[in-house]
N, C-alpha and C. Protein backbone atom coordinates (compact mmCIF):
# COMPACT_ATOMS: atom_id res chain seq x y z
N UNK A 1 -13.94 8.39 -55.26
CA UNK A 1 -12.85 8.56 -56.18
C UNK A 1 -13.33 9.09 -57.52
N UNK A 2 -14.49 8.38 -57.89
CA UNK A 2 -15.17 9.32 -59.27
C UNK A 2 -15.55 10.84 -59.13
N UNK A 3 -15.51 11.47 -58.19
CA UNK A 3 -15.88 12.81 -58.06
C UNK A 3 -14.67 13.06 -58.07
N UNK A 4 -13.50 12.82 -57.19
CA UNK A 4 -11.79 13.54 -57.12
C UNK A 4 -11.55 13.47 -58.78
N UNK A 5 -11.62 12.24 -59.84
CA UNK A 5 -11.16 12.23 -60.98
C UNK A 5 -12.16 13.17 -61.62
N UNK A 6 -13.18 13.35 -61.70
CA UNK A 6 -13.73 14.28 -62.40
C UNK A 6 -13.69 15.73 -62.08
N UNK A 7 -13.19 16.13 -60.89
CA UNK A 7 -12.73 17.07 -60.85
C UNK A 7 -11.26 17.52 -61.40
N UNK A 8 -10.34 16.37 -61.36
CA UNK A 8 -9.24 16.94 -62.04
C UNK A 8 -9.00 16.69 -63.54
N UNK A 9 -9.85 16.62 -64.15
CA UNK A 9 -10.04 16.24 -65.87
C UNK A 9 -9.75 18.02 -66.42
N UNK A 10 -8.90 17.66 -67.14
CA UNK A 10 -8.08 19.20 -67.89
C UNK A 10 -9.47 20.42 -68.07
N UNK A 11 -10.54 20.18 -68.43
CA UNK A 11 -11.68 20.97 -68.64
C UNK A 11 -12.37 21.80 -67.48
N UNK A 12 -11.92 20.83 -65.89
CA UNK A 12 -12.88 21.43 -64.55
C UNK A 12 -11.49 22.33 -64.39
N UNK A 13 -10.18 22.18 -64.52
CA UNK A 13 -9.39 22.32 -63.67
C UNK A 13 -9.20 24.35 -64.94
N UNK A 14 -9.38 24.08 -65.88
CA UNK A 14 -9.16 25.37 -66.73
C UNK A 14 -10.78 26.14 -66.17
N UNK A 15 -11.71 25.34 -65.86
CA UNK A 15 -12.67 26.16 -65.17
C UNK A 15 -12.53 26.86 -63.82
N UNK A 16 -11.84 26.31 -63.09
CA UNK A 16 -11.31 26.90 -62.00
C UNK A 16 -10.12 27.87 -61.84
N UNK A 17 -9.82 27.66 -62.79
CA UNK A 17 -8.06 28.57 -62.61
C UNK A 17 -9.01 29.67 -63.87
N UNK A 18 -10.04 29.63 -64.54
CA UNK A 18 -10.87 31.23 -64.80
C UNK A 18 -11.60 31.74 -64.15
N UNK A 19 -12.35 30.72 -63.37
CA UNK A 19 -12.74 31.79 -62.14
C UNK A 19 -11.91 32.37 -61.26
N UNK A 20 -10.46 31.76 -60.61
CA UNK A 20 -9.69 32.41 -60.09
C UNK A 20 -9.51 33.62 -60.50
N UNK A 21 -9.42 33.90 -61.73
CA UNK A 21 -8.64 34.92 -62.49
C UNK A 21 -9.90 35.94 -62.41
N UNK A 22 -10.84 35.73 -62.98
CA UNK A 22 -12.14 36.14 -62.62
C UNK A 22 -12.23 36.56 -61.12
N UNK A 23 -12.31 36.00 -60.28
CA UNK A 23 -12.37 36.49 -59.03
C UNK A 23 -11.39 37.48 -58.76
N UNK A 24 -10.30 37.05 -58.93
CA UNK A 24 -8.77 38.27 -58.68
C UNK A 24 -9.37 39.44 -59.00
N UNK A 25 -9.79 39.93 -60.51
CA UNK A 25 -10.37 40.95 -61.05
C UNK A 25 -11.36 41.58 -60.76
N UNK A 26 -12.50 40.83 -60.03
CA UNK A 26 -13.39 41.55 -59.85
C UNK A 26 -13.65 42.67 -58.73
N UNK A 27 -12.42 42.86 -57.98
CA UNK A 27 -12.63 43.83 -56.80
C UNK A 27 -12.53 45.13 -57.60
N UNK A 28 -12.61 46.15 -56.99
CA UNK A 28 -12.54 47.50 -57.02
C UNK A 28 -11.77 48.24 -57.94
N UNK A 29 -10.16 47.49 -58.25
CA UNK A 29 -8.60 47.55 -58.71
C UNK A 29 -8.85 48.02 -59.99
N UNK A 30 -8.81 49.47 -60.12
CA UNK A 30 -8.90 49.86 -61.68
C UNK A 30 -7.48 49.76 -62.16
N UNK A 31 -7.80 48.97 -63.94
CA UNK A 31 -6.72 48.63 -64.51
C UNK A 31 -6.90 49.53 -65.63
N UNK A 32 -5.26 50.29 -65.31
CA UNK A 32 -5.70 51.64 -66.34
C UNK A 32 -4.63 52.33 -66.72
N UNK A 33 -4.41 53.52 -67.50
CA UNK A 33 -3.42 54.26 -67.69
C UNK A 33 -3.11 55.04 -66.22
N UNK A 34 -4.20 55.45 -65.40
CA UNK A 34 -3.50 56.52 -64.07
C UNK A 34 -4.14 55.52 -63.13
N UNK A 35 -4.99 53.81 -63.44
CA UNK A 35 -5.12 53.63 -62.33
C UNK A 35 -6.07 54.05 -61.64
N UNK A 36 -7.42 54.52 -62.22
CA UNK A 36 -8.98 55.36 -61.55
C UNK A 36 -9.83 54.24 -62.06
N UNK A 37 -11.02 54.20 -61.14
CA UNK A 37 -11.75 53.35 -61.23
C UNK A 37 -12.21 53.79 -62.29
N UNK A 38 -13.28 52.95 -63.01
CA UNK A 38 -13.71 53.03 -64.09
C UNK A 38 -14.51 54.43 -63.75
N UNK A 39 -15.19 54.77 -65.15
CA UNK A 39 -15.78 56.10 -65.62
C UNK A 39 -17.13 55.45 -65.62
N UNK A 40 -18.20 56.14 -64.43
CA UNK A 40 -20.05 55.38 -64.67
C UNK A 40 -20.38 56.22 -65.68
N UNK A 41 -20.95 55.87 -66.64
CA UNK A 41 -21.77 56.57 -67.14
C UNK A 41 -23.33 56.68 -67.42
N UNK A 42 -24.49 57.30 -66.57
CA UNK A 42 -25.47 57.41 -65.46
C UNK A 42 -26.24 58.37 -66.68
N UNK A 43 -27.03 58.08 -67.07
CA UNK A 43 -28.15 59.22 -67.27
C UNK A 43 -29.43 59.31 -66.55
N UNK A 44 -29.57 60.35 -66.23
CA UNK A 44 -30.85 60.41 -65.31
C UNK A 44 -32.08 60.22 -65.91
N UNK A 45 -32.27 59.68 -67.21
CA UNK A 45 -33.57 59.30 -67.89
C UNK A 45 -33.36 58.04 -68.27
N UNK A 46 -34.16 57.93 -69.29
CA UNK A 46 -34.46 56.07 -69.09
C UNK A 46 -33.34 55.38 -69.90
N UNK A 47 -33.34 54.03 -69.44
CA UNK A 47 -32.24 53.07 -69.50
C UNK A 47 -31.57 53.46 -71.39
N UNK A 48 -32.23 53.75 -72.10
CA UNK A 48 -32.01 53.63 -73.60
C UNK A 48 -31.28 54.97 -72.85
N UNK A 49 -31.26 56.07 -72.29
CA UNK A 49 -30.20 57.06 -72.56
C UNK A 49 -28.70 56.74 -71.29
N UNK A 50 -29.26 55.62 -70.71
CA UNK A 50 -27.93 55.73 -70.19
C UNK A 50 -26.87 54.15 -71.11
N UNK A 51 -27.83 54.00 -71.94
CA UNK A 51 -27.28 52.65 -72.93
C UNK A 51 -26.30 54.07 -73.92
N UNK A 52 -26.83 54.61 -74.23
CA UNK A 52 -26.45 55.36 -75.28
C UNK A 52 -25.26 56.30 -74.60
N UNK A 53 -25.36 56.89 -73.82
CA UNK A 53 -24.13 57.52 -73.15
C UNK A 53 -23.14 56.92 -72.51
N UNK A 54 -23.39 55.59 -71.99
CA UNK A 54 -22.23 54.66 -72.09
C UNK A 54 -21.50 54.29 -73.39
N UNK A 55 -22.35 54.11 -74.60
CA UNK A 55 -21.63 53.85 -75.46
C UNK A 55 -20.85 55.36 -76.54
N UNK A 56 -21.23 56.76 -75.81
CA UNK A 56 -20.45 57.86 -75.84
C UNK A 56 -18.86 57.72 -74.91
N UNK A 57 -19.31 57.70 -73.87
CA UNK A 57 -18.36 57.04 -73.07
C UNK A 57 -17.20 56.18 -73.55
N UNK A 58 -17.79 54.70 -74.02
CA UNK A 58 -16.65 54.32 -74.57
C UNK A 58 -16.43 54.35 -75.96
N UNK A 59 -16.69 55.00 -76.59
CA UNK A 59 -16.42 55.88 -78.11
C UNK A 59 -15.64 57.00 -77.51
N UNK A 60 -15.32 57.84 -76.60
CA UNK A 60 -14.29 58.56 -76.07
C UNK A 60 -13.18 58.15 -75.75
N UNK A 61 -13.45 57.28 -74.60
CA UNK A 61 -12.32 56.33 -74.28
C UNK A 61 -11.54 55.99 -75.18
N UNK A 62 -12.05 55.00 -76.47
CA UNK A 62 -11.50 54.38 -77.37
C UNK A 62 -10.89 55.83 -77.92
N UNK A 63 -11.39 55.90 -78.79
CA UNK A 63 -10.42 57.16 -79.72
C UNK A 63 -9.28 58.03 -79.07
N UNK A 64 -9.71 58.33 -77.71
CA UNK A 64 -8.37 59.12 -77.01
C UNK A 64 -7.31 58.42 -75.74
N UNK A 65 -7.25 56.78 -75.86
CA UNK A 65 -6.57 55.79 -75.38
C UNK A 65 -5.12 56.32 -75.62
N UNK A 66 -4.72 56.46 -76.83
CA UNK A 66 -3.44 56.48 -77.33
C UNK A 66 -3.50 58.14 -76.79
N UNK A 67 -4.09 58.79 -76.33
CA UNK A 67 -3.60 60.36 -75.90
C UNK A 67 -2.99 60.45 -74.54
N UNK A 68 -3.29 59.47 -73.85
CA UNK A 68 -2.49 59.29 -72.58
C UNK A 68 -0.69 59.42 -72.36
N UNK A 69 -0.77 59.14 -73.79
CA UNK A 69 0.90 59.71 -74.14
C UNK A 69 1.15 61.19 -74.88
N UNK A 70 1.01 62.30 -74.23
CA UNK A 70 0.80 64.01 -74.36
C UNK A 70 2.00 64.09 -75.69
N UNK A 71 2.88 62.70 -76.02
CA UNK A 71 3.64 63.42 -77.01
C UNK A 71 3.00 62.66 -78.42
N UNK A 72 1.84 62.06 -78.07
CA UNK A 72 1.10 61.18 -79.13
C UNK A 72 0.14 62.78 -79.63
N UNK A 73 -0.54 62.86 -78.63
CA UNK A 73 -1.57 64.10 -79.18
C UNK A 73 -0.71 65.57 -79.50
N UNK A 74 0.39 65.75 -79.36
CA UNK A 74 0.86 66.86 -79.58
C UNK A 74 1.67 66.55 -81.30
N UNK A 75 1.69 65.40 -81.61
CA UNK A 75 2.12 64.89 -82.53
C UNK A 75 0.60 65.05 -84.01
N UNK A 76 -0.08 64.78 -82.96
CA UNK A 76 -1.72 64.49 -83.94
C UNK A 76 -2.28 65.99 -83.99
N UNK A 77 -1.79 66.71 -83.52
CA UNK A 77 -1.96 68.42 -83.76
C UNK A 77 -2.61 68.56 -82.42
N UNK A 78 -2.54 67.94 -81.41
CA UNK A 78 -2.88 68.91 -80.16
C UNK A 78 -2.14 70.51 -79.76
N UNK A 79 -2.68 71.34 -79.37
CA UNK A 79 -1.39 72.23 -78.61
C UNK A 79 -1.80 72.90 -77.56
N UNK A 80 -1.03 73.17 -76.72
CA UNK A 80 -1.58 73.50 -75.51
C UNK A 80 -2.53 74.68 -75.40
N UNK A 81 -3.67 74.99 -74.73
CA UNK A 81 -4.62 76.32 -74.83
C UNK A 81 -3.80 76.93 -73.50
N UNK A 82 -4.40 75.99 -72.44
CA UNK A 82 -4.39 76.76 -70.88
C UNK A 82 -3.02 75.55 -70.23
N UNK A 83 -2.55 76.39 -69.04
CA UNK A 83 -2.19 75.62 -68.52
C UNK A 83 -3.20 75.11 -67.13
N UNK A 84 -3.04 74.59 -66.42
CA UNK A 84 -3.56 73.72 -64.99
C UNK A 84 -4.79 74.64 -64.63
N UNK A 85 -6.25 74.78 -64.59
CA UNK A 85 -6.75 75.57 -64.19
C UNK A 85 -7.30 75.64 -62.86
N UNK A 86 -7.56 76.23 -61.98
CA UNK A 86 -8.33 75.67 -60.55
C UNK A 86 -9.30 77.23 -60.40
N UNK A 87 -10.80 77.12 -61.11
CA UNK A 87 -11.50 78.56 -61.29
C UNK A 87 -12.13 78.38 -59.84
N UNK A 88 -11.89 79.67 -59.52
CA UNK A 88 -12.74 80.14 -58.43
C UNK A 88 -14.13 79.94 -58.32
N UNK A 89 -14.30 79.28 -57.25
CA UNK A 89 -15.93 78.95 -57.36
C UNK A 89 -16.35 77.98 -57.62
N UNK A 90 -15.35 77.00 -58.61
CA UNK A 90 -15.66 75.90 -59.61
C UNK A 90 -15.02 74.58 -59.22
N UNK A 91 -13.70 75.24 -59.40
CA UNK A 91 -12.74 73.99 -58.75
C UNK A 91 -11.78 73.72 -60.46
N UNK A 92 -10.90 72.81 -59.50
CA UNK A 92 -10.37 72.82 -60.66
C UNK A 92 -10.32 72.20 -62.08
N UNK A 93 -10.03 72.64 -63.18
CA UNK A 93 -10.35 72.20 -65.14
C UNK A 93 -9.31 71.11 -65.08
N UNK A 94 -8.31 71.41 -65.00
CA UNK A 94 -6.98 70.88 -65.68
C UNK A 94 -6.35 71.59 -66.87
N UNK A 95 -5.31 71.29 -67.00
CA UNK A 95 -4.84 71.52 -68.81
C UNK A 95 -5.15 70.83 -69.97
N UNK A 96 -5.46 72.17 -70.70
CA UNK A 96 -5.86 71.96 -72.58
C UNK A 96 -5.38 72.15 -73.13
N UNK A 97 -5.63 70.65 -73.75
CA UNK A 97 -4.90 71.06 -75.69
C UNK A 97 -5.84 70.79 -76.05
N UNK A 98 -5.77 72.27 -77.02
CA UNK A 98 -6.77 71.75 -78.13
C UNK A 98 -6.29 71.58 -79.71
N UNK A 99 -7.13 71.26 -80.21
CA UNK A 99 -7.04 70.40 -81.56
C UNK A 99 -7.69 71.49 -82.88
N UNK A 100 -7.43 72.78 -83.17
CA UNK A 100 -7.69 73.78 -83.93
C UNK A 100 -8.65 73.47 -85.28
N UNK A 101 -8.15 72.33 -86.00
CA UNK A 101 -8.70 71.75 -86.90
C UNK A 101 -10.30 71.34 -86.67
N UNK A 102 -10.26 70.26 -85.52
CA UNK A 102 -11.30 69.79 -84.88
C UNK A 102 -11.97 70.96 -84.45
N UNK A 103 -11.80 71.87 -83.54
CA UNK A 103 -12.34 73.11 -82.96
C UNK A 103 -13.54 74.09 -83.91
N UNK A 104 -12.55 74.18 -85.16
CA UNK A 104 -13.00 74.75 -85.95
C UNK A 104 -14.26 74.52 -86.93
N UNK A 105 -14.30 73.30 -86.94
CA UNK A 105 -15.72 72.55 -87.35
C UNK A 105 -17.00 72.70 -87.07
N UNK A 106 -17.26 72.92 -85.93
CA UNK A 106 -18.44 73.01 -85.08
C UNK A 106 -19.20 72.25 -85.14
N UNK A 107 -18.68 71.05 -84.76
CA UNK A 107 -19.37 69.99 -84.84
C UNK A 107 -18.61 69.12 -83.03
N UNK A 108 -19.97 68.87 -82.20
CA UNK A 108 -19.53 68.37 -81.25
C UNK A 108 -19.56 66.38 -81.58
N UNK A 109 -18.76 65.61 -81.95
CA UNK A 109 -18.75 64.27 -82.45
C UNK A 109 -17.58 63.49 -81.91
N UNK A 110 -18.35 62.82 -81.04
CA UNK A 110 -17.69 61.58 -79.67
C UNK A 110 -16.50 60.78 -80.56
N UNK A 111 -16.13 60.60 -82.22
CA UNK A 111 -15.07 60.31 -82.56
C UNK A 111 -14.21 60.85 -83.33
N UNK A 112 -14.27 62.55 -82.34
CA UNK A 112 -13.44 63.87 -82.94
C UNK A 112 -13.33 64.80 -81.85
N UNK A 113 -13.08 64.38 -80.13
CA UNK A 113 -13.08 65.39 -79.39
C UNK A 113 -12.29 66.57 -79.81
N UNK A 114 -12.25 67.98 -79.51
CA UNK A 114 -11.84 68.87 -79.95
C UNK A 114 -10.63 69.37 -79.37
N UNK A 115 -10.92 68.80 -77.72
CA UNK A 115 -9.65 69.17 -76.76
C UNK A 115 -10.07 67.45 -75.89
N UNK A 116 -8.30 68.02 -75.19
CA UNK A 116 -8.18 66.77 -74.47
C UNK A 116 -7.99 67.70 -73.19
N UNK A 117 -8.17 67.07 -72.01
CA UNK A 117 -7.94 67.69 -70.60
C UNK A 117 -6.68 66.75 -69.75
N UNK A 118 -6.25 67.13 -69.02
CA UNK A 118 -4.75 66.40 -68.09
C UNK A 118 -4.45 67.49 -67.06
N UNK A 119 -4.51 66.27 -66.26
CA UNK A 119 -4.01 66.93 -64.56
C UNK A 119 -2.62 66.87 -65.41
N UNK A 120 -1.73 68.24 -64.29
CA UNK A 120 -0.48 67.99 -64.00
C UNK A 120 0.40 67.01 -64.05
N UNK A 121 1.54 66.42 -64.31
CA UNK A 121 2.76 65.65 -63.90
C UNK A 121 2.66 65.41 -62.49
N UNK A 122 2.62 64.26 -62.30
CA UNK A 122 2.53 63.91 -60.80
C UNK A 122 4.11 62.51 -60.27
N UNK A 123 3.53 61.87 -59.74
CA UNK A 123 5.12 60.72 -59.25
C UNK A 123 5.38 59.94 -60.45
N UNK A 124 4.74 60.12 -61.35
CA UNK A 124 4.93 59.61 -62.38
C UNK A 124 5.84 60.30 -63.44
N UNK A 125 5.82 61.69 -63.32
CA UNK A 125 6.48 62.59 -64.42
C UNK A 125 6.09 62.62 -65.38
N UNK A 126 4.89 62.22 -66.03
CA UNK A 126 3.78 62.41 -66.76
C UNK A 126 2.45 62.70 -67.07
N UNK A 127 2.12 64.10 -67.56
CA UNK A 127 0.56 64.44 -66.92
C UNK A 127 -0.39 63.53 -67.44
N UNK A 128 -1.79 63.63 -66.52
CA UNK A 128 -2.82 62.21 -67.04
C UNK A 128 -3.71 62.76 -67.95
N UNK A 129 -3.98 62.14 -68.81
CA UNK A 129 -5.85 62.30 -69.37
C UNK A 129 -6.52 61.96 -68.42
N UNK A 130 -6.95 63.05 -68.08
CA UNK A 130 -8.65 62.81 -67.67
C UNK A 130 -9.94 63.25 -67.93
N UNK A 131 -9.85 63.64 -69.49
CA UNK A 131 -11.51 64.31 -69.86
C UNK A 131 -10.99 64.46 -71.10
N UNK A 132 -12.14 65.12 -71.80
CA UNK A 132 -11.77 65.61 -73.32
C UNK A 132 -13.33 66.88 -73.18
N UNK A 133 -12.89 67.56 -73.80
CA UNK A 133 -13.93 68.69 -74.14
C UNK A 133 -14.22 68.94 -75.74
N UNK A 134 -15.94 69.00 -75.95
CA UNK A 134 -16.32 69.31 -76.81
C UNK A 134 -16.01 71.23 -76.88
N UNK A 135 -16.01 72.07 -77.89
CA UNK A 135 -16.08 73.39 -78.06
C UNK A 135 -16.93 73.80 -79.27
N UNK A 136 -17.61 74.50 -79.16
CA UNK A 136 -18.13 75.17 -80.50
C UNK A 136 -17.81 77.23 -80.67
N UNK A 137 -16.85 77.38 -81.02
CA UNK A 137 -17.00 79.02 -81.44
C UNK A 137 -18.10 79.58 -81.36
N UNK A 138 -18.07 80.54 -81.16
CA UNK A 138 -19.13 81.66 -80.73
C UNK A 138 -19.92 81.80 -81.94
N UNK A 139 -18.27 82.21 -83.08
CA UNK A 139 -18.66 83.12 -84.60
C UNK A 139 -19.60 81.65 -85.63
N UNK A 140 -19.24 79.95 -85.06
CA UNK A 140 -20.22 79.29 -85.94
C UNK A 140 -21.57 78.77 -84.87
N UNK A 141 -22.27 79.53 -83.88
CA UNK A 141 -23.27 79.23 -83.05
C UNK A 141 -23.82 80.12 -83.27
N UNK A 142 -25.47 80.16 -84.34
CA UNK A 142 -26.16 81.27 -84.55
C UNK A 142 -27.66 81.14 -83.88
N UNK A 143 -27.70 80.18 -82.76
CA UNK A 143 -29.02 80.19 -81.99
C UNK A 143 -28.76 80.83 -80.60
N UNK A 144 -29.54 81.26 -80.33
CA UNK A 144 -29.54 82.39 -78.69
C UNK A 144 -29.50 81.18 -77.46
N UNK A 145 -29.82 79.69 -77.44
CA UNK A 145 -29.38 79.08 -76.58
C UNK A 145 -28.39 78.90 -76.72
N UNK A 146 -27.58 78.33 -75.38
CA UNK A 146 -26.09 77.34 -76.30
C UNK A 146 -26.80 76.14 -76.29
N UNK A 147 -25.22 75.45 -77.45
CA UNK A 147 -25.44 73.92 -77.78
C UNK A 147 -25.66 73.28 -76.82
N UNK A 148 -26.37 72.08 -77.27
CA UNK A 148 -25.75 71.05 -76.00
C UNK A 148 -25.77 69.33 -76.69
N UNK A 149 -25.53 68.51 -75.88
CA UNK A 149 -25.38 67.49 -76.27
C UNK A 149 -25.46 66.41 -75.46
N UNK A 150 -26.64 65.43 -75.77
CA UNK A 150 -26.77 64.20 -74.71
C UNK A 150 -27.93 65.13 -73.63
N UNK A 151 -28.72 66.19 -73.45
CA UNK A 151 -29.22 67.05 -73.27
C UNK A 151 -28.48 68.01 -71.89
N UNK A 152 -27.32 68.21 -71.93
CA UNK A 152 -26.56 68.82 -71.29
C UNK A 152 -25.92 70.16 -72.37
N UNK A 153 -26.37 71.33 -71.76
CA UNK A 153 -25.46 72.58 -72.47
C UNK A 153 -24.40 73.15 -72.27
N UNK A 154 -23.88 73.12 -73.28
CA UNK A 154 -22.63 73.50 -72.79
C UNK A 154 -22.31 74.73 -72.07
N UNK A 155 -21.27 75.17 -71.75
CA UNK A 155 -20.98 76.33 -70.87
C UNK A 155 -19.85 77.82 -71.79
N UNK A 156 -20.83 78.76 -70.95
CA UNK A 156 -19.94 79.73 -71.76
C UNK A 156 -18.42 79.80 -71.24
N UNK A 157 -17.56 79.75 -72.37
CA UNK A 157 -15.90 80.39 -72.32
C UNK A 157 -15.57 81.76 -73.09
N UNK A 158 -16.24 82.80 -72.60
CA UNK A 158 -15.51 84.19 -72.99
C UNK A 158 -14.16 84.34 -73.21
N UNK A 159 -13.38 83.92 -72.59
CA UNK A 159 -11.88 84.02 -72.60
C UNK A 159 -11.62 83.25 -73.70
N UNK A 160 -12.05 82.50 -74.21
CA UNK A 160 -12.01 81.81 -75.74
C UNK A 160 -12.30 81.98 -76.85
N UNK A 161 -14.01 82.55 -76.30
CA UNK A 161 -14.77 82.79 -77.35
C UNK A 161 -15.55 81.72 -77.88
N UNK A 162 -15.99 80.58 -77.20
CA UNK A 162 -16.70 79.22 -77.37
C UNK A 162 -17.33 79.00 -76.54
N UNK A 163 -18.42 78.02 -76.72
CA UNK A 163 -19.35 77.05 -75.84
C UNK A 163 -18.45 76.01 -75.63
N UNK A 164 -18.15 75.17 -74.78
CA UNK A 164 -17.51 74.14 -73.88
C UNK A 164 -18.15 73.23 -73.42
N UNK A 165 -18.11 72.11 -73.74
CA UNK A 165 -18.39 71.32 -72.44
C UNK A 165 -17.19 69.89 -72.29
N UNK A 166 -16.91 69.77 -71.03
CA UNK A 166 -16.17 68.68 -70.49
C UNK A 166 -16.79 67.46 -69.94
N UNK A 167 -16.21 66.35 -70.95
CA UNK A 167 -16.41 65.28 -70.50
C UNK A 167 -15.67 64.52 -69.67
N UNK A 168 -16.01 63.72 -68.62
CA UNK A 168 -14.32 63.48 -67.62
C UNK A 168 -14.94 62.04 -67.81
N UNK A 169 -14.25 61.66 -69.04
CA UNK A 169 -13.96 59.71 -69.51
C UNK A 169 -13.08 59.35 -69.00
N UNK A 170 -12.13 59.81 -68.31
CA UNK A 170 -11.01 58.83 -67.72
C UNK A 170 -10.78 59.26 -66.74
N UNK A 171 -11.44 60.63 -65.59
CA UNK A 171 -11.64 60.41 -64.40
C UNK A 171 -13.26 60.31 -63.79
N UNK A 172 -13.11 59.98 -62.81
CA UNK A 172 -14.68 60.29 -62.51
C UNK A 172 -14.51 61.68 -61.38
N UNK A 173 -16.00 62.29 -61.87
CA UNK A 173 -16.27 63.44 -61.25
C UNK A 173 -17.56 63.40 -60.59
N UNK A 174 -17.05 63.48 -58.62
CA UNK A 174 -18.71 63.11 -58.25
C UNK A 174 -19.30 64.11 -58.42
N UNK A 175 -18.85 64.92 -59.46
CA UNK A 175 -20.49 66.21 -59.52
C UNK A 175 -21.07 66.36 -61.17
N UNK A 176 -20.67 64.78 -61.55
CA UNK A 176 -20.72 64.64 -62.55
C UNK A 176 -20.57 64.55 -64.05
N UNK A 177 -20.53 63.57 -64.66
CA UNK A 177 -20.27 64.12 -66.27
C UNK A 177 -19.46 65.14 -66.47
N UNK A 178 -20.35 65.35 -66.81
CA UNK A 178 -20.38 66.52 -67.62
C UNK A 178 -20.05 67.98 -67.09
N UNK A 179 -20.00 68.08 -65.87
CA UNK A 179 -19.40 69.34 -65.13
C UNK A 179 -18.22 69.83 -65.61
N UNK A 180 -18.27 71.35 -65.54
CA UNK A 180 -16.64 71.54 -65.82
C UNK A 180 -15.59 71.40 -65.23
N UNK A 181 -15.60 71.81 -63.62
CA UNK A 181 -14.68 71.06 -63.21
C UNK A 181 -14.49 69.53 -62.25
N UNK A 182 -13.88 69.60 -61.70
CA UNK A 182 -13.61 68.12 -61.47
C UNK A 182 -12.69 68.22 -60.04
N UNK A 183 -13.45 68.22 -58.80
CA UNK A 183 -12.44 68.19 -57.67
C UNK A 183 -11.56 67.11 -57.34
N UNK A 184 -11.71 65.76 -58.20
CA UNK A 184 -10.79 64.72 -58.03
C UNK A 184 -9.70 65.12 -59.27
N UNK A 185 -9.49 66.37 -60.14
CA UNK A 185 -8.13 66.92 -60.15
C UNK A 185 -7.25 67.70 -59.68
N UNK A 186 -6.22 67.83 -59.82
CA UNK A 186 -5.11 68.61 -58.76
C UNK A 186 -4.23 69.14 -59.85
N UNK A 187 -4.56 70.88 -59.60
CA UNK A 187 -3.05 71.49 -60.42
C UNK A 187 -1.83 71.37 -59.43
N UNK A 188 -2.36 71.06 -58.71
CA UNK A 188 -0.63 71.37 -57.93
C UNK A 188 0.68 70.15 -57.75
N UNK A 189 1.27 70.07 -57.06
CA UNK A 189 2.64 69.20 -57.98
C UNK A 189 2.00 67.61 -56.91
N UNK A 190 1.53 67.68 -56.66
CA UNK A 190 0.92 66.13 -55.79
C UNK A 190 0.10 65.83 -56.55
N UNK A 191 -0.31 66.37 -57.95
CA UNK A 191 -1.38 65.33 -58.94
C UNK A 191 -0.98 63.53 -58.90
């Protein structure tokens, strides 16, 4: 009987109903704006750079949380560049807004992305965040490499006139980071 009463003393019984809760949570079940498992963020060198790009990671996350609502960032000076992209060869970008102000800086800084990325409108009737892209202009990049950042370079955009690179913080991309495109997005109307 001393073990049954000490198990039901208000202190074991709030220990158990948090591990419940704890347990519930811990499967797979991403809790999210679209609902994707979390974003890994993996560097292929030593633990201090994948400490540090996780905490890029969620310094992205955080600052572009509230962009998941396209009439929040179009409000904060987003505007649309492209619509839905799917490049040959590549797969598909998604749609950009970018942020002109930010753009124009040339400065690539995890709490000032320059553009935001979003699949299509899907059953939801609202397109998702799933990335944000750094850009640097051509006319403020005066070294013969391109930039890069986190030691990834960015990619040329002629049709822009900038160095690029895409980060996919709120989807994951198994070909990585930092790739530009992202085959777990969809321009087409089943996003």
């Amino acid at each position: 009987m001393n073990t049954l009463r000490s198990f039901l003393r208000p202190r074991t019984l709030v220990a158990i109903a948090a591990a419940g809760v704890l347990a519930a949570c811990a499967d797979d079940t991403a809790v999210g704006p679209d609902a994707q498992p979390p974003v890994v963020a993996k560097a292929a060198g030593s633990p201090a750079e994948t400490i540090a790009l996780s905490r890029v990671v969620a310094t992205l996350q955080r600052v572009t949380a509230r962009y998941h609502d396209l009439d929040v960032a179009i409000a904060d000076g987003f505007v649309l560049l492209h619509p839905c992209e799917d490049r040959p060869g590549e797969g598909p970008v998604g749609t950009v807004y970018v942020h002109f102000g930010r753009l124009l800086d040339g400065i690539a800084d995890p709490s000032s992305p320059d553009a935001l990325v979003y699949e299509p409108a899907g059953p939801s009737g609202r397109p998702k965040l799933v990335g944000v892209e750094f850009a640097i202009p051509y006319v403020l990049w005066s070294d013969p490499a391109p930039p890069e950042f986190m030691g990834h370079a960015f990619q040329r955009e002629d049709e822009f006139g900038v160095f690029g690179l895409h980060i996919w913080v709120w989807r994951n991309n198994p070909n990585g980071l930092f790739e530009e495109a992202n085959p777990k997005v969809s321009c087409g109307p089943e996003a």
